[in-house]
N, C-alpha and C. Protein backbone atom coordinates (compact mmCIF):
# COMPACT_ATOMS: atom_id res chain seq x y z
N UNK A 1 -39.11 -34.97 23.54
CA UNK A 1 -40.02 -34.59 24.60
C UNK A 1 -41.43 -34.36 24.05
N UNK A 2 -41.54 -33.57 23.09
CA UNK A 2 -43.21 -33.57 22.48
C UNK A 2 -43.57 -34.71 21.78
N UNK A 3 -42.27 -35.86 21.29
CA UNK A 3 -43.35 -36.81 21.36
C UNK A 3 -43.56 -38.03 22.32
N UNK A 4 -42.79 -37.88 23.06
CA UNK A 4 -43.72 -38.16 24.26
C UNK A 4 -44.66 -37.92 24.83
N UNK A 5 -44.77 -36.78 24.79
CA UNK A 5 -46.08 -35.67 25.72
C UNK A 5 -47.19 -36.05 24.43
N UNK A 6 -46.48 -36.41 23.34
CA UNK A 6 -47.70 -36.93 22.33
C UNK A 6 -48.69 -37.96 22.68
N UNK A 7 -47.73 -39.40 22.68
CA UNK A 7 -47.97 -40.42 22.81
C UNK A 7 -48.13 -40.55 24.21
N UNK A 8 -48.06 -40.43 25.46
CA UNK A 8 -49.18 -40.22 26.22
C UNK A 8 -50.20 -40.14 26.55
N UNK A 9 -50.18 -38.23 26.04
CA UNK A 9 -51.67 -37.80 25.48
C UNK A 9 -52.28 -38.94 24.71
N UNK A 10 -52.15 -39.41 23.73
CA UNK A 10 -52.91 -40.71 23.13
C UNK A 10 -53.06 -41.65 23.60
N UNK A 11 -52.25 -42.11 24.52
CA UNK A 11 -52.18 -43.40 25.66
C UNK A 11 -53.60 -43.05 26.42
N UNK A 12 -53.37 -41.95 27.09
CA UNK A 12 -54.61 -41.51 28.07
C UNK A 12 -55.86 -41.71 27.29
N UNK A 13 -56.00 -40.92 25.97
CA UNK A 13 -57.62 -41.05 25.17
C UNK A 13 -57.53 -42.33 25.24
N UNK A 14 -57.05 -43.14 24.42
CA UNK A 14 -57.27 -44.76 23.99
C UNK A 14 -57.87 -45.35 25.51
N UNK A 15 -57.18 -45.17 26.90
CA UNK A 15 -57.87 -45.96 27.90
C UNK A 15 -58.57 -45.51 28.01
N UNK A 16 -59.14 -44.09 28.15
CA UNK A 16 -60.62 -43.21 28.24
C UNK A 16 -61.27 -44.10 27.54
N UNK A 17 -61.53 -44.21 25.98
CA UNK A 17 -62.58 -44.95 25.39
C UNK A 17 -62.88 -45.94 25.22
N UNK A 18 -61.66 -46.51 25.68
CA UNK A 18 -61.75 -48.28 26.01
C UNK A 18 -62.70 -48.84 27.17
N UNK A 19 -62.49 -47.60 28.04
CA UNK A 19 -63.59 -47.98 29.06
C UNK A 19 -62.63 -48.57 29.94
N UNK A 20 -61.28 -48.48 30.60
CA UNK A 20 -60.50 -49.48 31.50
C UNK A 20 -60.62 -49.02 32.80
N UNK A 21 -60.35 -49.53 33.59
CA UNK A 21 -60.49 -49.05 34.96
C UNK A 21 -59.89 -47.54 35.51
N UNK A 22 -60.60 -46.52 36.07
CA UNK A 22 -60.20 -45.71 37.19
C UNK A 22 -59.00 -45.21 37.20
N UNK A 23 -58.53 -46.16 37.99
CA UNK A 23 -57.15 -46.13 38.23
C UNK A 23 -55.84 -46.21 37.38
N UNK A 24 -56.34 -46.89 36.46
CA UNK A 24 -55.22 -46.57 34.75
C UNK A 24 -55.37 -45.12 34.36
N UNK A 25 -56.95 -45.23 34.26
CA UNK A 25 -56.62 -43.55 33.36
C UNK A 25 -56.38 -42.59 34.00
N UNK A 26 -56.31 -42.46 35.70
CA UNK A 26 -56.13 -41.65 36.59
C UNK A 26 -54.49 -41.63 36.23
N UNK A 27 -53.99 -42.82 36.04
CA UNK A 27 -52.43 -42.85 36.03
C UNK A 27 -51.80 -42.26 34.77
N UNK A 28 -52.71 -42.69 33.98
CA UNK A 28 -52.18 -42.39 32.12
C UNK A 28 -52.31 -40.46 32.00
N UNK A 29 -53.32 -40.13 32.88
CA UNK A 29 -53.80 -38.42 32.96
C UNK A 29 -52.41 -37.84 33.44
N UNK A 30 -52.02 -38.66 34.77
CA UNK A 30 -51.20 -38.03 35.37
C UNK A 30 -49.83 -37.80 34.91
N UNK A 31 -49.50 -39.01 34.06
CA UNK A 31 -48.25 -39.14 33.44
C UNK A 31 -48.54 -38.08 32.02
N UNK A 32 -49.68 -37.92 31.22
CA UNK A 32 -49.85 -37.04 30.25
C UNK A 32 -49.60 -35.45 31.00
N UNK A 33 -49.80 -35.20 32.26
CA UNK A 33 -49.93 -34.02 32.85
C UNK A 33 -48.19 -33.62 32.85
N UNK A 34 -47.49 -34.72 33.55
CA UNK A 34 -46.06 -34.34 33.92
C UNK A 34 -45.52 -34.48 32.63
N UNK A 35 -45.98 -35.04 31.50
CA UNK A 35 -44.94 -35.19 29.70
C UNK A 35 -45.21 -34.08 29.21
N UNK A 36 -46.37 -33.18 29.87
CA UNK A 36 -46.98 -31.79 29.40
C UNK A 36 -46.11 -30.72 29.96
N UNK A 37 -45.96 -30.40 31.25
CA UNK A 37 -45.15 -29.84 31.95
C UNK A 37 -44.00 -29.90 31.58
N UNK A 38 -43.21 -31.31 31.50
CA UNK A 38 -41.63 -30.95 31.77
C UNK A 38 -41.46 -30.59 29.64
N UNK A 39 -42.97 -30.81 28.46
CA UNK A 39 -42.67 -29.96 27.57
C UNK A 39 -42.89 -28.46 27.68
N UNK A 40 -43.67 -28.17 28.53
CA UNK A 40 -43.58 -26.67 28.78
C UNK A 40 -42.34 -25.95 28.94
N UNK A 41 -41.32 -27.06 30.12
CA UNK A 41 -40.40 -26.08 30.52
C UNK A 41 -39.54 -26.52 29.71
N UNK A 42 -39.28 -27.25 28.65
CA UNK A 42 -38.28 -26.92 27.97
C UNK A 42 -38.60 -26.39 26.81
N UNK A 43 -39.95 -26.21 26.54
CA UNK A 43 -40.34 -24.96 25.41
C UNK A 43 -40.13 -23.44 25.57
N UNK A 44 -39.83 -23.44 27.69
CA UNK A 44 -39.51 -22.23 28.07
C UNK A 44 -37.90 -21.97 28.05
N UNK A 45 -37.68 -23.04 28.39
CA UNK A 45 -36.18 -23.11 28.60
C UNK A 45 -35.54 -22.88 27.06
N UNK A 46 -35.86 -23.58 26.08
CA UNK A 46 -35.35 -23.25 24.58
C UNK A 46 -35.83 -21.86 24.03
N UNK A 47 -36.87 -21.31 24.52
CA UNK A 47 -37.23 -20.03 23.93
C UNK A 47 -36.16 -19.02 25.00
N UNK A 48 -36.07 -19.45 26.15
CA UNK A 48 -35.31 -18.26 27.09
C UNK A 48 -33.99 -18.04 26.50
N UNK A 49 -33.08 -19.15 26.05
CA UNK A 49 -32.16 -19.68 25.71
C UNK A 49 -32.09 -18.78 24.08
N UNK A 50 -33.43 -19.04 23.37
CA UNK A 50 -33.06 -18.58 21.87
C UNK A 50 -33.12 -16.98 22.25
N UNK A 51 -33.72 -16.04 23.00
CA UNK A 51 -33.47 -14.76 23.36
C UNK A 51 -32.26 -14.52 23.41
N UNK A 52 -32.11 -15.24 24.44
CA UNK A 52 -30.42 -14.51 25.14
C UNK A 52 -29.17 -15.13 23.92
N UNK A 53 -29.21 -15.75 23.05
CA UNK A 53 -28.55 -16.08 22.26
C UNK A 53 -28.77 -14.95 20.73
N UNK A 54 -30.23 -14.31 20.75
CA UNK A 54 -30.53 -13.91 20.02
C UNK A 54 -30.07 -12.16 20.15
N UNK A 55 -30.10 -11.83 21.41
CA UNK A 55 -29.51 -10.94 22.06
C UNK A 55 -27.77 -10.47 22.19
N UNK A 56 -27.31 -11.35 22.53
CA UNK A 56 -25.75 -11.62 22.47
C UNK A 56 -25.30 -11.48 21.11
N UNK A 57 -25.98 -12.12 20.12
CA UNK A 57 -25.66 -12.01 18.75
C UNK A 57 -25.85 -10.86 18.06
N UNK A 58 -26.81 -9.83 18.57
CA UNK A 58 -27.73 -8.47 18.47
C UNK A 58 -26.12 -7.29 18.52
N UNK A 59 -25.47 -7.93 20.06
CA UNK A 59 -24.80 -6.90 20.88
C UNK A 59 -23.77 -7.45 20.01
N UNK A 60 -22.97 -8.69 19.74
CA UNK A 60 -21.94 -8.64 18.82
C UNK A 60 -21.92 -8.33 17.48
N UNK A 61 -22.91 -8.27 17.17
CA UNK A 61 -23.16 -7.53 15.57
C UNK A 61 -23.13 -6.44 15.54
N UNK A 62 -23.78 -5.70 16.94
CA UNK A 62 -23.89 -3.90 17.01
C UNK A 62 -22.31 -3.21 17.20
N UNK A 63 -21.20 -4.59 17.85
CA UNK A 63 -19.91 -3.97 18.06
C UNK A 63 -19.03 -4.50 17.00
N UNK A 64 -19.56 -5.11 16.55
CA UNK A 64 -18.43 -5.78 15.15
C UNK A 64 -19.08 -4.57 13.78
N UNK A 65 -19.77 -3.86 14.03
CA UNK A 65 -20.73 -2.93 12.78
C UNK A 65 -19.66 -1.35 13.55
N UNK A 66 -19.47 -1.42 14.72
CA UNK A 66 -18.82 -0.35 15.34
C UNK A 66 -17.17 -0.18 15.13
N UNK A 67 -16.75 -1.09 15.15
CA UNK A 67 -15.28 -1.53 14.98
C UNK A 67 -15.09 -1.07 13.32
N UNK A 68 -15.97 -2.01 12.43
CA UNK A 68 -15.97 -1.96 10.90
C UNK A 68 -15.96 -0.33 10.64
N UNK A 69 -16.96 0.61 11.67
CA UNK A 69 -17.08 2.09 10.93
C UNK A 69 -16.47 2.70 11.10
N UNK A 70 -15.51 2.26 12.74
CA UNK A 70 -14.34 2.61 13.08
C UNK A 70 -13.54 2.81 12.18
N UNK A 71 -12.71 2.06 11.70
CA UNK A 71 -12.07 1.09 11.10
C UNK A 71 -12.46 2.20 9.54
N UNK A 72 -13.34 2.27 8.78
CA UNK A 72 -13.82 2.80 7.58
C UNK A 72 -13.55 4.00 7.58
N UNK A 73 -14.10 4.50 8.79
CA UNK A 73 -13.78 6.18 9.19
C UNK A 73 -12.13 6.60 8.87
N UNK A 74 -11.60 5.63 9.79
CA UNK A 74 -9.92 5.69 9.87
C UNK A 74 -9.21 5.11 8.49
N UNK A 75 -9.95 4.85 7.83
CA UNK A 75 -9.10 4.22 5.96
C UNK A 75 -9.54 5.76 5.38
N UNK A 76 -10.98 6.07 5.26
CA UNK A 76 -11.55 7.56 4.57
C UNK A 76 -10.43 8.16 4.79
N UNK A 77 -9.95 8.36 5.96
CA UNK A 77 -9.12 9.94 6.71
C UNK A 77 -7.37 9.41 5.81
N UNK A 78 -6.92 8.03 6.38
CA UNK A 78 -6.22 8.09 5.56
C UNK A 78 -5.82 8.34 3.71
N UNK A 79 -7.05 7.81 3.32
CA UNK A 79 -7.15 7.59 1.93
C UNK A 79 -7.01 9.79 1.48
N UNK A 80 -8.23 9.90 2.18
CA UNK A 80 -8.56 11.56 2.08
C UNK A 80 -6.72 12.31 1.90
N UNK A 81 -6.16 12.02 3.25
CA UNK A 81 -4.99 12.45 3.27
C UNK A 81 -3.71 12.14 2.14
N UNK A 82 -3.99 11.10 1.90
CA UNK A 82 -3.24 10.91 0.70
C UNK A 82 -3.33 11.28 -0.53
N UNK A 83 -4.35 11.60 -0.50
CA UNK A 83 -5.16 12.52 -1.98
C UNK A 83 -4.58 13.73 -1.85
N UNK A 84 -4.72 13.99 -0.57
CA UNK A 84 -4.20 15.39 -0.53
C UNK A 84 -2.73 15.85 -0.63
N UNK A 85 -1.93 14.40 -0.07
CA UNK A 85 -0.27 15.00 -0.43
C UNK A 85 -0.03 14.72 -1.94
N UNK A 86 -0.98 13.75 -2.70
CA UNK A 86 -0.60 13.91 -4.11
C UNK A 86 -1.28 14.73 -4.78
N UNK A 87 -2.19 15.52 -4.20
CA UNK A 87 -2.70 16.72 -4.76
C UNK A 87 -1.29 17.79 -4.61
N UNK A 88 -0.69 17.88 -3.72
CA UNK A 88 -0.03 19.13 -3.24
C UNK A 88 1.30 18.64 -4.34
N UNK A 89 1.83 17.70 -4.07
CA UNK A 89 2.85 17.09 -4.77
C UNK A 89 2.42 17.75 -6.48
N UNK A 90 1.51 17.17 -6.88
CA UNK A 90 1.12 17.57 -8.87
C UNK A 90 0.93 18.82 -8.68
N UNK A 91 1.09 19.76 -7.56
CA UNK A 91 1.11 20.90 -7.69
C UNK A 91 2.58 21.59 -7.84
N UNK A 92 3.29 21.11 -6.71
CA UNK A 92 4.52 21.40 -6.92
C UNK A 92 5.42 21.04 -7.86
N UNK A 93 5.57 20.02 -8.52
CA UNK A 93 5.72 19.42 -9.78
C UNK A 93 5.52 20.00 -10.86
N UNK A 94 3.75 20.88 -10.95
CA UNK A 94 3.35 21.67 -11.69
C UNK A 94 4.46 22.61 -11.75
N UNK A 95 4.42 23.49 -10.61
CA UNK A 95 5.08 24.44 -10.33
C UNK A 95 6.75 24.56 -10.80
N UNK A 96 7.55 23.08 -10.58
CA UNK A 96 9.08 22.85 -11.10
C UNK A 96 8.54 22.82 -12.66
N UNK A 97 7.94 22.63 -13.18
CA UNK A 97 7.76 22.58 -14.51
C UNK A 97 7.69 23.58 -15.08
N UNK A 98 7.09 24.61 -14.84
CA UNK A 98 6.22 25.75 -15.42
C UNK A 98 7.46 26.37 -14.99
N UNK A 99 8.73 27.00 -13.93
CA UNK A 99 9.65 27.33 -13.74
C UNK A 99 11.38 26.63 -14.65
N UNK A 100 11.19 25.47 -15.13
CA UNK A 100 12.00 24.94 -16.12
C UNK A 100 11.56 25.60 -17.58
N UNK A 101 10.32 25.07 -17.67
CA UNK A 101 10.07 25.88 -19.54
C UNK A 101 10.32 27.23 -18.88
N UNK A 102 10.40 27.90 -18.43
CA UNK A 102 10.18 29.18 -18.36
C UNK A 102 11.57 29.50 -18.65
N UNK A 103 12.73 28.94 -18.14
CA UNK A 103 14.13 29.08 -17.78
C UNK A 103 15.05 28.46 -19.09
N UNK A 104 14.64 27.53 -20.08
CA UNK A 104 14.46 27.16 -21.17
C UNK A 104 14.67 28.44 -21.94
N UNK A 105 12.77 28.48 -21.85
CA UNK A 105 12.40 30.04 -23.05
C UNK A 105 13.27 31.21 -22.72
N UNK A 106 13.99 31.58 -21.53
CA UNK A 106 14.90 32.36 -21.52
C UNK A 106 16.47 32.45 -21.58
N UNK A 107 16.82 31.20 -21.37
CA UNK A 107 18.16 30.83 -22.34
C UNK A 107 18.55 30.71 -23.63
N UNK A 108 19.59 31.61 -24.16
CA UNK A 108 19.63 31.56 -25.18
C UNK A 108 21.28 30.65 -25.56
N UNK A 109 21.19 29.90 -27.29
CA UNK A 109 21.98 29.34 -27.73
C UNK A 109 23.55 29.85 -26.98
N UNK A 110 23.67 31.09 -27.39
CA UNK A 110 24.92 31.74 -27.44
C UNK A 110 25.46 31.76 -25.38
N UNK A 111 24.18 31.73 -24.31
CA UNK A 111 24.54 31.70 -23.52
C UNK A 111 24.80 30.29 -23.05
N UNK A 112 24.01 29.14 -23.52
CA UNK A 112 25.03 27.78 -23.66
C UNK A 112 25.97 27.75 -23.53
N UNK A 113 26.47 27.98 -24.81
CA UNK A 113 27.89 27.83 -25.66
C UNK A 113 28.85 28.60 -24.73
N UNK A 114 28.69 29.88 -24.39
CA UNK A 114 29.07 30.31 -23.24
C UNK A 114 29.43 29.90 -22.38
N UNK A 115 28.71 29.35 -21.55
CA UNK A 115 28.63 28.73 -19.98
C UNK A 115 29.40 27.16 -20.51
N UNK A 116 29.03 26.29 -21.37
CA UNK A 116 30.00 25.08 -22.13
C UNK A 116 31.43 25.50 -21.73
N UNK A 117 31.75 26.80 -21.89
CA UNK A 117 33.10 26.63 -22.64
C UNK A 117 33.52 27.68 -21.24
N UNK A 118 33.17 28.07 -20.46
CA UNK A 118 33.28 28.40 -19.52
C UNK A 118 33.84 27.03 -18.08
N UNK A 119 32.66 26.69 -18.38
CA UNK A 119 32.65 25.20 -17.61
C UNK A 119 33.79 24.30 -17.87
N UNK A 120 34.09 23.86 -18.96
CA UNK A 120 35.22 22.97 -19.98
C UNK A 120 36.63 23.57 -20.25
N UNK A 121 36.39 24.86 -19.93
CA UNK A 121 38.04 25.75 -19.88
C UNK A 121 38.84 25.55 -20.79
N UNK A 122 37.57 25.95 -22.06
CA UNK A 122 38.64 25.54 -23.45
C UNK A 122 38.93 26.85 -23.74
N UNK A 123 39.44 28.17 -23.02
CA UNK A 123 39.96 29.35 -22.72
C UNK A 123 39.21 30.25 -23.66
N UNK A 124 39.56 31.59 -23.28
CA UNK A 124 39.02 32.89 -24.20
C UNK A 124 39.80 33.36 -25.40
N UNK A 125 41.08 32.93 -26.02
CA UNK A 125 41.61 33.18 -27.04
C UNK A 125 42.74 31.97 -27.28
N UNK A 126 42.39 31.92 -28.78
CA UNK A 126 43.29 31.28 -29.88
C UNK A 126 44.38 31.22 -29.56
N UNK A 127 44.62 29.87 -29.14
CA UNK A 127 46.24 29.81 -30.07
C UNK A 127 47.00 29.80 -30.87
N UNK A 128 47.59 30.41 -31.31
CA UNK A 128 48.71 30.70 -32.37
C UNK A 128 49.08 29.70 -33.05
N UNK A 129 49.26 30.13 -34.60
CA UNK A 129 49.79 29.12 -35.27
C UNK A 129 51.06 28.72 -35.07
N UNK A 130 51.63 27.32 -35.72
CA UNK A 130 52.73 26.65 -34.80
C UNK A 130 54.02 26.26 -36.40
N UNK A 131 55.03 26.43 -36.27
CA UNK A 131 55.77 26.78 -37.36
C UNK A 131 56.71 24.85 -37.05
N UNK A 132 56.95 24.39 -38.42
CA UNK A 132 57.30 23.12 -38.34
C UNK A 132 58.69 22.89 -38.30
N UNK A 133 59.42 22.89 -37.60
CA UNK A 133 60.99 22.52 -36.82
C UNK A 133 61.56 21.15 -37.61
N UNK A 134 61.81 21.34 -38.83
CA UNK A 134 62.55 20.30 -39.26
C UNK A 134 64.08 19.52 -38.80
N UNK A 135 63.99 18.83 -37.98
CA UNK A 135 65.29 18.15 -37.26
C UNK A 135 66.05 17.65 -37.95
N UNK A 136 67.36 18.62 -37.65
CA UNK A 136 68.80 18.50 -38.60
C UNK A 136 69.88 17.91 -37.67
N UNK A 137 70.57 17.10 -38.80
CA UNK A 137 72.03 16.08 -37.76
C UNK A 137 72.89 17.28 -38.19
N UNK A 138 73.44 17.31 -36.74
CA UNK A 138 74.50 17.99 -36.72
C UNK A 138 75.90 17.00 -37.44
N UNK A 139 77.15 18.07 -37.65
CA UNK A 139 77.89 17.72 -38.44
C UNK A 139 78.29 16.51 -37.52
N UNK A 140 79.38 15.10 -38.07
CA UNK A 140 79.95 14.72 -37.00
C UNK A 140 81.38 15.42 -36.70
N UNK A 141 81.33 15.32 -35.54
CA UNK A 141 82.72 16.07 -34.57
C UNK A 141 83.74 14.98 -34.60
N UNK A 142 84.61 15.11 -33.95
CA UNK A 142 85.64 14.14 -33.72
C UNK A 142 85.48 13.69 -31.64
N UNK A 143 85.63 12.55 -31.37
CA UNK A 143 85.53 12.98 -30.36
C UNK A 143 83.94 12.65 -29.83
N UNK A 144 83.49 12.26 -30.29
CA UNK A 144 81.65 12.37 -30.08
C UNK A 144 81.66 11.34 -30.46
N UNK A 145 80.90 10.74 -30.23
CA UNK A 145 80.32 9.15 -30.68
C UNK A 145 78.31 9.27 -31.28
N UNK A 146 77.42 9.92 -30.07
CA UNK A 146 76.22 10.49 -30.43
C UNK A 146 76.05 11.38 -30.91
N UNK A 147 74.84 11.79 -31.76
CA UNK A 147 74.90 13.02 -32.89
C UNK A 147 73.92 13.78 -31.78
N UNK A 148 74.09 14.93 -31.44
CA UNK A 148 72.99 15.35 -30.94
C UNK A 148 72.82 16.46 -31.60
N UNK A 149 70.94 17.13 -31.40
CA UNK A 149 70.45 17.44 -32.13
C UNK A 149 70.88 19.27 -31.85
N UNK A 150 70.95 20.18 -33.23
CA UNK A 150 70.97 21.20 -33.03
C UNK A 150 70.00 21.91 -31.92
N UNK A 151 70.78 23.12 -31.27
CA UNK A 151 69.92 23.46 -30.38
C UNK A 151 68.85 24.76 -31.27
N UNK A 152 67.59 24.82 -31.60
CA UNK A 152 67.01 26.12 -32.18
C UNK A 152 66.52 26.75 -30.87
N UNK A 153 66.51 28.39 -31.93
CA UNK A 153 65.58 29.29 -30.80
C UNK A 153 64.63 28.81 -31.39
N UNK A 154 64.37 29.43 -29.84
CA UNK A 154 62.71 29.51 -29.52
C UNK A 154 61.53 30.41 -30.23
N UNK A 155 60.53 29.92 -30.45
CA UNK A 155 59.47 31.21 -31.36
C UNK A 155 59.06 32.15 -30.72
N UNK A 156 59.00 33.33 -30.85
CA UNK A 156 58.53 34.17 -30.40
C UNK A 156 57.10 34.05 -29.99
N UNK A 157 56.22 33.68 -30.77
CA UNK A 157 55.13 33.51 -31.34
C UNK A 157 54.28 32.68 -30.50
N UNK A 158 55.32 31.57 -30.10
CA UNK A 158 54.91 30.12 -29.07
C UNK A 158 54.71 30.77 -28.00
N UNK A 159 55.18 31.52 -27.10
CA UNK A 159 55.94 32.04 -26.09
C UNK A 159 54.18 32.46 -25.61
N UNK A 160 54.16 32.22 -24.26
CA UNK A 160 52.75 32.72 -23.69
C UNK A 160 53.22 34.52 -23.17
C-alpha cells in the first residue's frame, strides 16, 4: 500500500512537469489522494490493531506474573513448612539421643549381665556336681535270654 501511494504520488509530479493535459493530472491527483487515504487507514488500522494486541499481551503477562507469585508464594509456604517438620524432627531425634547416652551412662556391666541371664533363664543357682554311673552286666540267670541292666539308687545330690 505505501508503495503504491508512492508511485502515484510520483505518477502525479512527473505529469505536473511534463506539462500534460488538465484532465490527467486532475486524475493522477485524485488517484494519489485515494492511495493516500486508504494508506492512512491502514496505518490506522495496523496501529489500532498493534495497541490492542499490545494491550492483551500487557493483561496476559500481568496474569501469567500473578499465577507465577501465586504459585511461588504457595512452594515458600510449603518449602518453609518442611523446614520446619525437619527442624522439629532433629529436635526430637536430638532429644532420643541425649535420653539413650544418658541411659547407657547409667547402666551398669553387672546390671547387663543381670537382666542377660534373667531374660535367658540360665537360673539363680548351680547345679550340682554329677557322679559317673559305671554300667554293670548283671550276672546271667537261667531262664533270661537279655541281660538287663542293674537297677542303681538314685543320688541324693541329683534330686531337685
Amino acid at each position: 500500500s505505501k508503495e503504491s501511494y508512492h508511485s502515484k504520488c510520483q505518477e502525479y509530479e512527473r505529469l505536473r512537469k511534463e506539462g500534460t493535459s488538465q484532465k490527467e493530472i486532475d486524475k493522477a491527483e485524485l488517484k494519489s489522494r485515494k492511495a493516500g487515504e486508504a494508506l492512512r487507514r491502514a496505518v490506522d488500522k495496523y496501529n489500532a490493531a498493534r495497541a490492542d494486541f499490545e494491550q492483551r499481551m500487557l493483561d496476559s503477562a500481568m496474569r501469567f506474573q500473578e499465577v507465577e507469585e501465586a504459585h511461588l508464594r504457595h512452594m515458600k509456604g510449603l518449602i518453609g513448612s518442611y523446614s520446619h517438620s525437619v527442624e522439629d524432627t532433629h529436635v526430637q531425634i536430638g532429644q532420643v539421643h541425649e535420653e539413650f547416652k544418658q541411659n547407657v551412662e547409667n547402666i551398669s556391666t553387672e546390671m547387663l549381665l543381670r537382666r542377660f541371664a534373667e531374660s535367658k533363664g540360665t537360673g539363680r543357682e548351680r547345679p550340682g556336681a554329677l557322679d559317673f554311673d559305671e554300667y554293670r552286666l548283671a550276672p546271667p540267670q537261667e531262664g533270661k535270654t537279655q541281660e538287663e541292666p542293674e537297677q542303681s539308687v538314685p543320688d541324693p545330690r541329683l534330686e531337685p
